[in-house]
C-alpha atoms as a PDB file:
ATOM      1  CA  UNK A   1     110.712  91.523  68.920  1.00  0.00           C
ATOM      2  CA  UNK A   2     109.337  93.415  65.539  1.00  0.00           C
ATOM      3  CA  UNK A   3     106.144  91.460  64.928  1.00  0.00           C
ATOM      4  CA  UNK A   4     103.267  93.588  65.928  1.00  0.00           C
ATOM      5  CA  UNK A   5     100.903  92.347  69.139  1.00  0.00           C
ATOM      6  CA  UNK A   6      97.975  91.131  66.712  1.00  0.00           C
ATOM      7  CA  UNK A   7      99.036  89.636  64.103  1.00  0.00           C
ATOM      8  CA  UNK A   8     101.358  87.001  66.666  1.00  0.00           C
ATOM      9  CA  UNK A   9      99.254  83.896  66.867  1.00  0.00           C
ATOM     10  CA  UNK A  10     101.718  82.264  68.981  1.00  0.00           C
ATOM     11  CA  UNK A  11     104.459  83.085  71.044  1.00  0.00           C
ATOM     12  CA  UNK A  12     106.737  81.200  73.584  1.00  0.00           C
ATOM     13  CA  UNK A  13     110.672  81.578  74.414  1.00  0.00           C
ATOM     14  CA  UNK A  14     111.888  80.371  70.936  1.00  0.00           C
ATOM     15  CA  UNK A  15     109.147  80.603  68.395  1.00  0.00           C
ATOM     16  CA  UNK A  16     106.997  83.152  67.228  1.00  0.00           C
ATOM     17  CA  UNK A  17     104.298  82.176  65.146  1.00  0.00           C
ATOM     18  CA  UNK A  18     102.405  84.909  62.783  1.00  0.00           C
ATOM     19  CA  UNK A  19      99.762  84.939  59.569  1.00  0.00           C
ATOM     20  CA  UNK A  20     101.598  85.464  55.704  1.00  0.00           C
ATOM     21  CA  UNK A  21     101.289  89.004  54.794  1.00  0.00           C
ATOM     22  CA  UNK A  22     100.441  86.955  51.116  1.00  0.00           C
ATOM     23  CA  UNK A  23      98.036  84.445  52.118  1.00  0.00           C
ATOM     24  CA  UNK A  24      98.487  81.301  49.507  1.00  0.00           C
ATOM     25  CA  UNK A  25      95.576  79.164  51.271  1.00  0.00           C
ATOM     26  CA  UNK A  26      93.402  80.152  53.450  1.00  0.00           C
ATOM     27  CA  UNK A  27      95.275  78.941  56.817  1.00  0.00           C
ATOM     28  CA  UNK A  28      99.033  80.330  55.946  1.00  0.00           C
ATOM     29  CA  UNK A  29     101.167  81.182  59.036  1.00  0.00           C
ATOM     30  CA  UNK A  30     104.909  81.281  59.321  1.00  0.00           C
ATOM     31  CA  UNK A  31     106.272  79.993  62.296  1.00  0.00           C
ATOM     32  CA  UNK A  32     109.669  81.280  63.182  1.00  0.00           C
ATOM     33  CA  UNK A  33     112.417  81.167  65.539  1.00  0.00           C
ATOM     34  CA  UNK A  34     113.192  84.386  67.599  1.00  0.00           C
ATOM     35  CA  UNK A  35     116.448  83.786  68.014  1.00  0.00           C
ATOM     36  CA  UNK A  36     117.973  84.826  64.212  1.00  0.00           C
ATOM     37  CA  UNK A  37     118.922  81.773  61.924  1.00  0.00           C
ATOM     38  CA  UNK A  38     119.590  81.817  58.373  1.00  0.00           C
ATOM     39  CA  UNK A  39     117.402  80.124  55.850  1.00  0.00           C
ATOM     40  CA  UNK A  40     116.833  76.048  55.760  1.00  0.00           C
ATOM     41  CA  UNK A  41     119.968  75.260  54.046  1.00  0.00           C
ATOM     42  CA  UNK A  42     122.046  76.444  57.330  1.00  0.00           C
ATOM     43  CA  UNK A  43     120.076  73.680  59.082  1.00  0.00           C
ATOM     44  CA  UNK A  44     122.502  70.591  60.282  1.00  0.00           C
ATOM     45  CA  UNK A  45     121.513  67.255  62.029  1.00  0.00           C
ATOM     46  CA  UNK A  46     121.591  69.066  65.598  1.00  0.00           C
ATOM     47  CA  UNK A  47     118.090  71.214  64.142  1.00  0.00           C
ATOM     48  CA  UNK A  48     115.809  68.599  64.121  1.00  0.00           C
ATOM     49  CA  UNK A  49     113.982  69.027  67.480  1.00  0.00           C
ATOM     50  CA  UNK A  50     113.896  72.683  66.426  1.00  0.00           C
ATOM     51  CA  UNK A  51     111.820  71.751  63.163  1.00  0.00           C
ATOM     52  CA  UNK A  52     109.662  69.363  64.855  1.00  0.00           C
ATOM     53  CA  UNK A  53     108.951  72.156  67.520  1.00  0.00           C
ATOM     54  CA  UNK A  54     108.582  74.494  64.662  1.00  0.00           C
ATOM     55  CA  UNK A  55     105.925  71.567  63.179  1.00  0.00           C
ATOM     56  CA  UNK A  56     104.367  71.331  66.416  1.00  0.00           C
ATOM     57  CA  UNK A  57     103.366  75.217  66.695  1.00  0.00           C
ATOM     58  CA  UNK A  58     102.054  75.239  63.232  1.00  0.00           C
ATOM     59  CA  UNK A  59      99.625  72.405  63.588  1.00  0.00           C
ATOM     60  CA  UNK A  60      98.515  73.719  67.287  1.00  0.00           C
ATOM     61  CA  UNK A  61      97.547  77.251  65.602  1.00  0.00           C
ATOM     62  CA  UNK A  62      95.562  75.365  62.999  1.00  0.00           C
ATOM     63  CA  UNK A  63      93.977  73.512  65.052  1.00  0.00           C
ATOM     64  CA  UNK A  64      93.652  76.891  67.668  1.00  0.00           C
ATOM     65  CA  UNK A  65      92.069  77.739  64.395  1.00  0.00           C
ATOM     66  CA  UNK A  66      89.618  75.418  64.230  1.00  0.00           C
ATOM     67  CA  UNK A  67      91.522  73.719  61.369  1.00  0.00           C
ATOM     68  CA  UNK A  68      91.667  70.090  62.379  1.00  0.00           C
ATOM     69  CA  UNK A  69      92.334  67.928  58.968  1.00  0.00           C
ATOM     70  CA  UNK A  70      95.910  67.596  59.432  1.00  0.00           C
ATOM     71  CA  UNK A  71      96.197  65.332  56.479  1.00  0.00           C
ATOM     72  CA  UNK A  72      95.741  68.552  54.174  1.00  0.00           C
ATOM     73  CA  UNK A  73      98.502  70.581  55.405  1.00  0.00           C
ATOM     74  CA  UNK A  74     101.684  71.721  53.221  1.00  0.00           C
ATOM     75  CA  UNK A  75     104.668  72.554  55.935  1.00  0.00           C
ATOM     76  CA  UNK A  76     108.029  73.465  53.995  1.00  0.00           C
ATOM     77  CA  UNK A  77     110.719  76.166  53.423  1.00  0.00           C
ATOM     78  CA  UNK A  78     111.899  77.987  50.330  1.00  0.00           C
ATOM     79  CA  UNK A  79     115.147  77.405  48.972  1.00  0.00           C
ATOM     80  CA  UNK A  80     118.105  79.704  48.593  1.00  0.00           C
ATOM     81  CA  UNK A  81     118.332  81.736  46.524  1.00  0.00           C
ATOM     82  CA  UNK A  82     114.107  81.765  46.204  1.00  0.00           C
ATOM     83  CA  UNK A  83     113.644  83.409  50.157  1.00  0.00           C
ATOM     84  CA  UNK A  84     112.115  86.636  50.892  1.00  0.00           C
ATOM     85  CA  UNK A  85     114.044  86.745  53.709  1.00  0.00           C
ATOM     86  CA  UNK A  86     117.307  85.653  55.282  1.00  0.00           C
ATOM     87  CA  UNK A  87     115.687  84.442  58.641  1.00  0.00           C
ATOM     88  CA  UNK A  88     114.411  80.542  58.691  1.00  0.00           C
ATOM     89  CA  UNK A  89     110.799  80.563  58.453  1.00  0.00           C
ATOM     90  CA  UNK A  90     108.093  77.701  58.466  1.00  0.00           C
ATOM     91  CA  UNK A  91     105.454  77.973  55.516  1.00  0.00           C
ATOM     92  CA  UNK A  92     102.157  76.291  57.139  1.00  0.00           C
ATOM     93  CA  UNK A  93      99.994  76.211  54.467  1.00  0.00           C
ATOM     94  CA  UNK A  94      96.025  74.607  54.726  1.00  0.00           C
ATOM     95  CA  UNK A  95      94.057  72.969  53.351  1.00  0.00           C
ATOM     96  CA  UNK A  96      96.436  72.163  50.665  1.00  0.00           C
ATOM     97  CA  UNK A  97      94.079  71.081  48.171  1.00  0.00           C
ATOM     98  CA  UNK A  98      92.512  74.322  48.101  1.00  0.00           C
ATOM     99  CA  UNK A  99      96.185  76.206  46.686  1.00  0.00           C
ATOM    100  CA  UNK A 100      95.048  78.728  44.379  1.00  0.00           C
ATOM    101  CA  UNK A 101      97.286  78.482  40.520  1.00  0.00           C
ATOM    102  CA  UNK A 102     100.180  80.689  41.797  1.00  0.00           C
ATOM    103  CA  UNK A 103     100.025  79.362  45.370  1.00  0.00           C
ATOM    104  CA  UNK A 104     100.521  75.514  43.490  1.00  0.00           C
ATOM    105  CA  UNK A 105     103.480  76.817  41.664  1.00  0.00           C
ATOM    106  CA  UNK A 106     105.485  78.541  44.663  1.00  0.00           C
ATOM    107  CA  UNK A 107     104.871  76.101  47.206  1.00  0.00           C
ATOM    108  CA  UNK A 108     105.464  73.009  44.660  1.00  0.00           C
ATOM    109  CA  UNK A 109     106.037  70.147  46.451  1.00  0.00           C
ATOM    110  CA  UNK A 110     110.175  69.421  46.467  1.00  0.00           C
ATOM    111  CA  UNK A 111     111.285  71.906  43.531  1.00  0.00           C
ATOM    112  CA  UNK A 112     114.090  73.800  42.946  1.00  0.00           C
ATOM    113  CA  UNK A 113     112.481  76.224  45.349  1.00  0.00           C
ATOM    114  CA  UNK A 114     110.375  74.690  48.466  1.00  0.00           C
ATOM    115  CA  UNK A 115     111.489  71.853  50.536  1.00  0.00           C
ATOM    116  CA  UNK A 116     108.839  69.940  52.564  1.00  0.00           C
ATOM    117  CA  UNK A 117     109.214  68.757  56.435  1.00  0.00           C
ATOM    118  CA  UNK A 118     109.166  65.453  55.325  1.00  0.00           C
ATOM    119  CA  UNK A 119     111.684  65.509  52.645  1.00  0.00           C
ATOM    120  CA  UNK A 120     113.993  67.050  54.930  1.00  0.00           C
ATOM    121  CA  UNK A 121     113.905  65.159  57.654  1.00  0.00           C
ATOM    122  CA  UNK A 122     114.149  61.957  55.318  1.00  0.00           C
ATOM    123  CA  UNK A 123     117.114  63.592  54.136  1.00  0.00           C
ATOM    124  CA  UNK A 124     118.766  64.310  57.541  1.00  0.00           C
ATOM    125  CA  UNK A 125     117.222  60.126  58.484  1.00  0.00           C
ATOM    126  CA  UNK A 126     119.660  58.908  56.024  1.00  0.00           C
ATOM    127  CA  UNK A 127     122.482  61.277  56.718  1.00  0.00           C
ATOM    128  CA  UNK A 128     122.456  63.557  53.738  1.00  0.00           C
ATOM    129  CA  UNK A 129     123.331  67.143  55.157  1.00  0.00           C
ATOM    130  CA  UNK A 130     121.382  70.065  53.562  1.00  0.00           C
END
């Protein structure tokens, strides 16, 4: 694909996983699916194992990365219209707590413009489609 040999972290079949060219915490890698999807509100029901898998890959190159305090990790997506990109890509963001000002604001937990893993998949538990 386009992603340069050294800054790929990870890199299987599927998923490619890669550092943030903007760094909001110091652990920020966006894990994303080779094969080209649109942004997280394209995602249906059938997605889920590819979000977990997507989850999975970001907390194995943390912990690859000697970041092991998985209770301080902010995993979401931004919300149309607030991507940089039209390709679905994982924020993996850690440790949370140490979000700079800016950082805080554009990875806000459930705004208008970033969605967490969890919300998501509470949303998709209950049968609300995105």
């Amino acid at each position: 694909q386009g992603w340069p040999e050294e800054s790929r972290l990870r890199k299987d079949e599927d998923l490619v996983c890669f550092r943030d060219i903007k760094p909001g915490a110091p652990h920020h890698y966006l894990v994303v699916p080779v094969k080209h999807m649109g942004n997280c509100k394209t995602l249906k029901t059938e997605h889920i194992p590819l979000v977990k898998r997507m989850m999975e890959v970001g907390k194995a190159v943390l912990q690859k990365n000697n970041f092991n305090d998985l209770n301080d990790v902010r995993m979401g997506f931004h919300w149309p219209p607030f991507c940089s990109i039209a390709h679905l890509h994982l924020h993996v963001l850690a440790p949370a707590s140490q979000l700079g000002f800016l950082s805080r604001i554009y990875y806000r937990i459930n705004s208008y413009w970033f969605i967490t893993v969890s919300v998501m998949q509470v949303s998709f538990a209950v049968g609300f489609q995105l």
